[in-house]
N, C-alpha and C. Protein backbone atom coordinates (compact mmCIF):
# COMPACT_ATOMS: atom_id res chain seq x y z
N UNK A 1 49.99 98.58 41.72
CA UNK A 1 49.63 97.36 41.05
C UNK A 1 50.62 97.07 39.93
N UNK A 2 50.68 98.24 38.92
CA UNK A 2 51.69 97.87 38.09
C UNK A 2 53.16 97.50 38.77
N UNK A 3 53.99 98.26 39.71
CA UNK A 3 54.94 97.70 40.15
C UNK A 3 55.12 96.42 40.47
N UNK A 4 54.50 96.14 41.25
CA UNK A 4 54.15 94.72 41.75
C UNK A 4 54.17 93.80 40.50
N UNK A 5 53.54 93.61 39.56
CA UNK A 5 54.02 92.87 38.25
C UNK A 5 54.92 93.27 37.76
N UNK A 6 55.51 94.37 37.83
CA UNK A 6 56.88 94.39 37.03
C UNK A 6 57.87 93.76 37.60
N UNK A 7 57.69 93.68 39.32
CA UNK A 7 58.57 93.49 40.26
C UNK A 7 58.72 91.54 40.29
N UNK A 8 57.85 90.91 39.52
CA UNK A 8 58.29 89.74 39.61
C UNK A 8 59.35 89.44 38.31
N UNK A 9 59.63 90.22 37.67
CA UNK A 9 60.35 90.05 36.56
C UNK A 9 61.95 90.40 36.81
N UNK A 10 61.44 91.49 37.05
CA UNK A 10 63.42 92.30 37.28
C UNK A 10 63.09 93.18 38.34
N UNK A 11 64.06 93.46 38.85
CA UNK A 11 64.27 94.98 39.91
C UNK A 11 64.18 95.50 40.18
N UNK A 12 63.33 96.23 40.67
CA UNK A 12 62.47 97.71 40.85
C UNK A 12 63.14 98.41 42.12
N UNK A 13 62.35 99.63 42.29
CA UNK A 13 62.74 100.65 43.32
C UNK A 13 61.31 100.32 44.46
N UNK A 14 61.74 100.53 46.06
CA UNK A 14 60.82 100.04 46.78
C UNK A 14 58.77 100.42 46.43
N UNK A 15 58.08 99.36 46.29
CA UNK A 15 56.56 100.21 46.24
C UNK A 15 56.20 100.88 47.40
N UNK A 16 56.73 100.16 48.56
CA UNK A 16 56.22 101.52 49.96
C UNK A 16 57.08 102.76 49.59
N UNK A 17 57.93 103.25 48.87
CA UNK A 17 58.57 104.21 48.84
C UNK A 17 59.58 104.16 49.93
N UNK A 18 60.14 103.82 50.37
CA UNK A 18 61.49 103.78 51.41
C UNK A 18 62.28 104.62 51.00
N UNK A 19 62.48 104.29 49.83
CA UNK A 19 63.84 105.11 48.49
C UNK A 19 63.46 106.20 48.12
N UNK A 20 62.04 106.88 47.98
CA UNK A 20 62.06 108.24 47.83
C UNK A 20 61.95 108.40 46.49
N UNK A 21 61.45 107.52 45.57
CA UNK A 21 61.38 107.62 44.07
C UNK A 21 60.21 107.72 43.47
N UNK A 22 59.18 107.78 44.50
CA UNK A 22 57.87 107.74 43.89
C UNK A 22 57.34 108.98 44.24
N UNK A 23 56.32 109.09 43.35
CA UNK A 23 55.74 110.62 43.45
C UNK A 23 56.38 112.04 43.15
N UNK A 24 57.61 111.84 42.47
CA UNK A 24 58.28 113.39 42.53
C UNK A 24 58.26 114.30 41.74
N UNK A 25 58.44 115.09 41.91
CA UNK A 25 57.78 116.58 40.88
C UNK A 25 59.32 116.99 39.43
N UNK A 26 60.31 115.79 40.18
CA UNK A 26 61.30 115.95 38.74
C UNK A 26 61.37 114.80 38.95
N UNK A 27 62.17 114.18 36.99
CA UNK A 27 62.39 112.95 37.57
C UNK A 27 64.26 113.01 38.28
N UNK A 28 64.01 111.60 38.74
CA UNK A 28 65.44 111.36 39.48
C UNK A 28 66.70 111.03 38.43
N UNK A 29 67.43 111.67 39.04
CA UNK A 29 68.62 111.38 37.23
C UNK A 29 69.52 110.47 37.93
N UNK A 30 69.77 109.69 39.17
CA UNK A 30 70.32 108.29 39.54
C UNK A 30 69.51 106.86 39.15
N UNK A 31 68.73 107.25 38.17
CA UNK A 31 67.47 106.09 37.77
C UNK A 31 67.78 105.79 36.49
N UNK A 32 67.96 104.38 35.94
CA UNK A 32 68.36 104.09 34.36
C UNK A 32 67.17 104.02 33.30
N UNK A 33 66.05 103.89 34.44
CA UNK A 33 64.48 103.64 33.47
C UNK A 33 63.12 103.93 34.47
N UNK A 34 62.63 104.96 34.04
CA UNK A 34 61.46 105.43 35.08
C UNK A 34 60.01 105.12 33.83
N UNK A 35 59.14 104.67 34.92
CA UNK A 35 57.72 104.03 33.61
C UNK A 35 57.03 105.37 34.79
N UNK A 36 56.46 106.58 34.47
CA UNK A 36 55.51 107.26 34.99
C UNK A 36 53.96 106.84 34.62
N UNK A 37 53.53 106.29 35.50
CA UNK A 37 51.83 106.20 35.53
C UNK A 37 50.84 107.86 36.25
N UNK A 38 50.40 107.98 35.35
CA UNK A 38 49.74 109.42 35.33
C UNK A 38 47.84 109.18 34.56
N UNK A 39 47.84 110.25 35.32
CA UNK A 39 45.84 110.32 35.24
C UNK A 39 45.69 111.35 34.48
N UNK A 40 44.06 111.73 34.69
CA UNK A 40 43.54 113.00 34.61
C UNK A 40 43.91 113.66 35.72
N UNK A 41 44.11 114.83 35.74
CA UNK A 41 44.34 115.46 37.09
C UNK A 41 43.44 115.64 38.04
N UNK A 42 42.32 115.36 37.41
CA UNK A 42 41.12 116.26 38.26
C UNK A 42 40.59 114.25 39.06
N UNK A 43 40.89 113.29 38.12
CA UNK A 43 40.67 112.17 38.60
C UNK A 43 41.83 111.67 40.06
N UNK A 44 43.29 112.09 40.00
CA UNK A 44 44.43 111.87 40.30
C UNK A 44 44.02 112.58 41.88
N UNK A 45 43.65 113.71 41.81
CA UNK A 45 43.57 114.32 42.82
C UNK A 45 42.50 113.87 43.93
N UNK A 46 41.13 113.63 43.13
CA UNK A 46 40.18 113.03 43.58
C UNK A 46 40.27 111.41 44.64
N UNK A 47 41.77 110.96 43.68
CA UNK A 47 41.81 109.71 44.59
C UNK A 47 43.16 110.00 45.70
N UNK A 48 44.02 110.94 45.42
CA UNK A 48 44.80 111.26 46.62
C UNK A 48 43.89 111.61 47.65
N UNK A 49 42.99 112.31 47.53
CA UNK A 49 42.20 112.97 48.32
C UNK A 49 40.90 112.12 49.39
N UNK A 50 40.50 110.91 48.61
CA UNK A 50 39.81 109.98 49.01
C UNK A 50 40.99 108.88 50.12
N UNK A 51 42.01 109.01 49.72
CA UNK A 51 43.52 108.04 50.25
C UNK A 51 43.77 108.99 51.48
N UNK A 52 43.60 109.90 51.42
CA UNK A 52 44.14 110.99 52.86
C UNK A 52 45.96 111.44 52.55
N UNK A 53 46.13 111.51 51.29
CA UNK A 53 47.56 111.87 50.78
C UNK A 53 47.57 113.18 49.97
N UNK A 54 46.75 114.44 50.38
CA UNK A 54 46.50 115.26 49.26
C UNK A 54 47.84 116.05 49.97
N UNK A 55 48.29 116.09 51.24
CA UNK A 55 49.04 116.90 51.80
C UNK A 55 50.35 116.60 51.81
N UNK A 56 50.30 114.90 51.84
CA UNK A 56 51.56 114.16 51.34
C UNK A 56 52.05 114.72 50.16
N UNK A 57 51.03 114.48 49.26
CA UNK A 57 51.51 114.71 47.95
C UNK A 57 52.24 116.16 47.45
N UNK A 58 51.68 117.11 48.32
CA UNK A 58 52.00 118.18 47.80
C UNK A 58 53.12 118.63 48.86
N UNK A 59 53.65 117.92 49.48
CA UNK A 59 54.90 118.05 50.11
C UNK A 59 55.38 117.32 49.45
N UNK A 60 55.59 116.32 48.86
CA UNK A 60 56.52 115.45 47.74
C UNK A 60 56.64 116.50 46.65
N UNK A 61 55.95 117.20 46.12
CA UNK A 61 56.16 118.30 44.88
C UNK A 61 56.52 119.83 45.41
N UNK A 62 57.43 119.61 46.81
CA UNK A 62 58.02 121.01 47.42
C UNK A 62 56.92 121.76 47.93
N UNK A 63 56.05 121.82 48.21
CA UNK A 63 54.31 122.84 48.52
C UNK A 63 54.28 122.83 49.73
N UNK A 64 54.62 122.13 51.21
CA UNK A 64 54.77 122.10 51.94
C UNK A 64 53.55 123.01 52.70
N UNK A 65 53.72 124.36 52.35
CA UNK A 65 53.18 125.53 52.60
C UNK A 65 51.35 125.39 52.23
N UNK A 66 51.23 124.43 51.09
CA UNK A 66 50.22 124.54 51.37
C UNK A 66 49.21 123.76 52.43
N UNK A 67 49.84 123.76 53.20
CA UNK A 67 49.14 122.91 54.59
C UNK A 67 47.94 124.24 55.14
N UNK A 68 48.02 125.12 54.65
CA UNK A 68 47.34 126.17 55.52
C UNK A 68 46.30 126.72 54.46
N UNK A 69 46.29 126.29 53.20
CA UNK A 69 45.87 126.98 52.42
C UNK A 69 43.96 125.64 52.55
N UNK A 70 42.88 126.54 51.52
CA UNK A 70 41.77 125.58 51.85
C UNK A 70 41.95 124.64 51.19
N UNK A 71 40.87 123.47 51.10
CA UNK A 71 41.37 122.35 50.33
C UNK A 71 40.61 122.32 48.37
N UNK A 72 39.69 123.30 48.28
CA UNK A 72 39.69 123.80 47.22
C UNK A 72 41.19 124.45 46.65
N UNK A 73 42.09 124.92 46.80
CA UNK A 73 43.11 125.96 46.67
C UNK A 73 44.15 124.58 46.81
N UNK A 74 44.51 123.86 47.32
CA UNK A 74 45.38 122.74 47.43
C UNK A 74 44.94 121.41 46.12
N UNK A 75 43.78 121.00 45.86
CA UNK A 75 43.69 120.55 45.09
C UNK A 75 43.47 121.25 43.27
N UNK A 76 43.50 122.65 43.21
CA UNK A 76 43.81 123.11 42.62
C UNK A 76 45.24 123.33 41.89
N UNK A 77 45.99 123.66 42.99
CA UNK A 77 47.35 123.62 42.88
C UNK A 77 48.43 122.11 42.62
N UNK A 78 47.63 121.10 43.02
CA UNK A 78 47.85 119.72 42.42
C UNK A 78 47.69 119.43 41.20
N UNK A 79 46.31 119.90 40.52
CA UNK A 79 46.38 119.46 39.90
C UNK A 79 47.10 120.24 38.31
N UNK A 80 47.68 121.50 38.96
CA UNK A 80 49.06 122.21 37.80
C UNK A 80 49.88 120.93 38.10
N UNK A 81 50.26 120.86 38.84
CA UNK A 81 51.68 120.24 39.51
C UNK A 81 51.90 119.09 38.85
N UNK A 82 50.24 117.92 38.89
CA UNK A 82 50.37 117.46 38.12
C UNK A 82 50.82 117.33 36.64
N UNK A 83 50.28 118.04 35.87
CA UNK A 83 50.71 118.45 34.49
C UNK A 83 52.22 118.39 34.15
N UNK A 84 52.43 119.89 35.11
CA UNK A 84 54.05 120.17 35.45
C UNK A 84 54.72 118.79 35.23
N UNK A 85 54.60 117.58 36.12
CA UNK A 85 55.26 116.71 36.55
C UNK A 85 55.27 115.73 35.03
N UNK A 86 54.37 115.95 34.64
CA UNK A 86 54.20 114.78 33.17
C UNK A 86 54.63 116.03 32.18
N UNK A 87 54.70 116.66 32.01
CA UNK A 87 55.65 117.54 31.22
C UNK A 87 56.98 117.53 31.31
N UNK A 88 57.66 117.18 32.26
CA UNK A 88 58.71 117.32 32.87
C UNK A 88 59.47 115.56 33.01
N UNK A 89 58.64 115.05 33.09
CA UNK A 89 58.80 113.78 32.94
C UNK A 89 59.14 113.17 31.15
N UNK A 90 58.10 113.88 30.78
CA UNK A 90 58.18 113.39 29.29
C UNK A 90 59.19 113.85 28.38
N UNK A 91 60.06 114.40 29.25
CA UNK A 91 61.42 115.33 28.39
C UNK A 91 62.37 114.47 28.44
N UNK A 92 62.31 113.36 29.33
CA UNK A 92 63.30 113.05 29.30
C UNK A 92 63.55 111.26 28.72
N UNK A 93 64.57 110.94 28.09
CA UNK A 93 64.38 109.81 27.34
C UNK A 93 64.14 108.26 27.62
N UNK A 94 64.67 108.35 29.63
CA UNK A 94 64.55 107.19 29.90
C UNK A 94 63.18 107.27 30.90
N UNK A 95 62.15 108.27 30.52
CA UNK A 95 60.93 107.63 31.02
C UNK A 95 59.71 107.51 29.50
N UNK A 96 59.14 106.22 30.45
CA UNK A 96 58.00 106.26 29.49
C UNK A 96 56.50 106.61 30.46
N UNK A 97 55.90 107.48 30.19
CA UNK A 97 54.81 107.86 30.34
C UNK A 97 53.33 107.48 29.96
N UNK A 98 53.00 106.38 31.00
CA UNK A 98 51.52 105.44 30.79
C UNK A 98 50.73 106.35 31.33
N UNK A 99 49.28 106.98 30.48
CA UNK A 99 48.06 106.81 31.59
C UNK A 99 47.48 105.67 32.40
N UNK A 100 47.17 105.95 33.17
CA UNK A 100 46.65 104.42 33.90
C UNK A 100 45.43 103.63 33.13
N UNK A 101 44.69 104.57 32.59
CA UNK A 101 43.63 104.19 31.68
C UNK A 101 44.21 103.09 30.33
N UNK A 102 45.76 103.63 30.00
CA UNK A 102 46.19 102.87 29.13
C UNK A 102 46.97 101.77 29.36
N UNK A 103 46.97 101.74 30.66
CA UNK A 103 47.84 100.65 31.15
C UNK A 103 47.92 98.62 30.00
N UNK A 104 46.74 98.31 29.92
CA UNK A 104 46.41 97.41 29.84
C UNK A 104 46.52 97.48 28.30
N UNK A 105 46.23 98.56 27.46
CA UNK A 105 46.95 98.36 25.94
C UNK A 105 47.99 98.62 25.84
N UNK A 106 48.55 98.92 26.50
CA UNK A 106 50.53 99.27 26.65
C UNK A 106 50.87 98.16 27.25
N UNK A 107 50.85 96.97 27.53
CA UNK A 107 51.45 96.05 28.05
C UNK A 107 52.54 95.58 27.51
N UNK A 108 52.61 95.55 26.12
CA UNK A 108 53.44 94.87 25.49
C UNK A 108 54.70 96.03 25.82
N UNK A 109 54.46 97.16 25.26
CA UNK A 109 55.54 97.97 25.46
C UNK A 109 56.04 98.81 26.62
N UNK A 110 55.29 98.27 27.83
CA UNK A 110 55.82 98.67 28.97
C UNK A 110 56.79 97.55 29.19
N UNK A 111 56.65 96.25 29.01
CA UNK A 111 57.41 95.39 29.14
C UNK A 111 58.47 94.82 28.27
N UNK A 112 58.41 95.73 27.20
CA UNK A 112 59.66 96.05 26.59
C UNK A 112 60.89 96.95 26.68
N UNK A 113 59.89 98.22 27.17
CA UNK A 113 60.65 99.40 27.85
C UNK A 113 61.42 98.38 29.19
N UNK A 114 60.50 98.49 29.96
CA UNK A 114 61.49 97.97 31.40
C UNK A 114 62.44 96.45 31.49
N UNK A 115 62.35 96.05 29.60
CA UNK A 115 63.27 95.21 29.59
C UNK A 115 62.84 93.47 30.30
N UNK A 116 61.50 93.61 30.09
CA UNK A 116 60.89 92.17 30.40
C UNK A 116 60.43 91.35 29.24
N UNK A 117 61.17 90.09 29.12
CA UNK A 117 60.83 89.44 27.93
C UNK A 117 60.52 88.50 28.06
N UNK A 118 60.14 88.08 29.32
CA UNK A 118 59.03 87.07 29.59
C UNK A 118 57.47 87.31 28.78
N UNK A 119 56.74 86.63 27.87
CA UNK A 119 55.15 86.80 27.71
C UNK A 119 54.37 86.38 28.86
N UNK A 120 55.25 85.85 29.76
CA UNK A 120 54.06 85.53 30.97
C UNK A 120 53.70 87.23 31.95
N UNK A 121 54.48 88.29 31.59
CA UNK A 121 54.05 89.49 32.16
C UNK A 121 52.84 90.05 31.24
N UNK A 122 52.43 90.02 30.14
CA UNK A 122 51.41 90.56 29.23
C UNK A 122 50.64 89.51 29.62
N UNK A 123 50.48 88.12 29.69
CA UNK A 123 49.67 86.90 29.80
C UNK A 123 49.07 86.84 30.79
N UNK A 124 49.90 87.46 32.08
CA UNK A 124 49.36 86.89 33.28
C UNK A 124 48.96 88.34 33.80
N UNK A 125 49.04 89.68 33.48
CA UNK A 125 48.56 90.75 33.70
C UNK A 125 47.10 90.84 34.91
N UNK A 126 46.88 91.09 35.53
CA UNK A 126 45.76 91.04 36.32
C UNK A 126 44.63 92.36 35.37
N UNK A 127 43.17 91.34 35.18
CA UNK A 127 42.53 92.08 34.49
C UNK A 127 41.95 93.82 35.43
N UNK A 128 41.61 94.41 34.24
CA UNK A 128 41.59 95.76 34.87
C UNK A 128 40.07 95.91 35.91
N UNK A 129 39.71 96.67 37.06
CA UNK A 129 38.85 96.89 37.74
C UNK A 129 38.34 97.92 37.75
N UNK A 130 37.23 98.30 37.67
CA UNK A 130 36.80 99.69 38.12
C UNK A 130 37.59 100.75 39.00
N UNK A 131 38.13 101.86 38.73
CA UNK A 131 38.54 102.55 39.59
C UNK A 131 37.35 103.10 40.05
N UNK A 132 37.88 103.22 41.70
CA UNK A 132 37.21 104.12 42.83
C UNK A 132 37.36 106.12 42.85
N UNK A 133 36.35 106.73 42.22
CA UNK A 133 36.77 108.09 42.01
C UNK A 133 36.39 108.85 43.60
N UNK A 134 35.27 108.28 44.58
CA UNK A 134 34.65 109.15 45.10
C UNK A 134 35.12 108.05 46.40
């Protein structure tokens, strides 16, 4: 969702992922400005898991292996990974790191970060919805 509004402004990297930039357990250092949207882990996992991407995901963060393991023990291990990944993310200077929860009071300065100076991206923002946990 957020891409998609950023994407009417300036340039982005594909939202189906084609390019291989979404979801990764480092960030990419061929990237001039990465905005990481990040959860609770225990929420994050809950909705990979409801999406049918818990196995995706943890092959995007090298885990591969855990295809065999139970799915208590896989969503466990996500949700380090997670952490890992926003730790690892936050080191570095050209990302900024939104919870999704904060999405909607960070507007102004997500769209400063990614260099949008249109007010019609804060203005026209699509209001926030209930997330789906279960």
């Amino acid at each position: 969702m957020l891409m998609r509004q950023v994407a009417e402004y300036i340039r982005i990297n594909d939202e189906g992922n084609v390019d291989g930039l979404k979801h990764l357990e480092h960030p990419p250092t061929n990237v001039p400005a990465i905005i990481l949207v990040t959860a609770d882990p225990e929420t994050a996992v809950d909705s990979l898991d409801r999406r049918g991407f818990l196995d995706h995901q943890l092959a995007n963060f090298g885990r591969p292996l855990t295809l065999f393991l139970s799915k208590t023990a896989k969503k466990n291990t996500l949700k380090k990974d997670i952490l890992s990944q926003k730790r690892r993310f936050s080191q570095r200077t050209n990302v900024l790191v939104v919870d999704y929860e904060e999405i909607w009071n960070r507007l102004p300065e997500i769209a400063d970060f990614a260099g949008i100076s249109s007010r019609k991206f804060v203005e026209n923002f699509p209001p926030r919805r209930a997330r789906k946990t279960h």
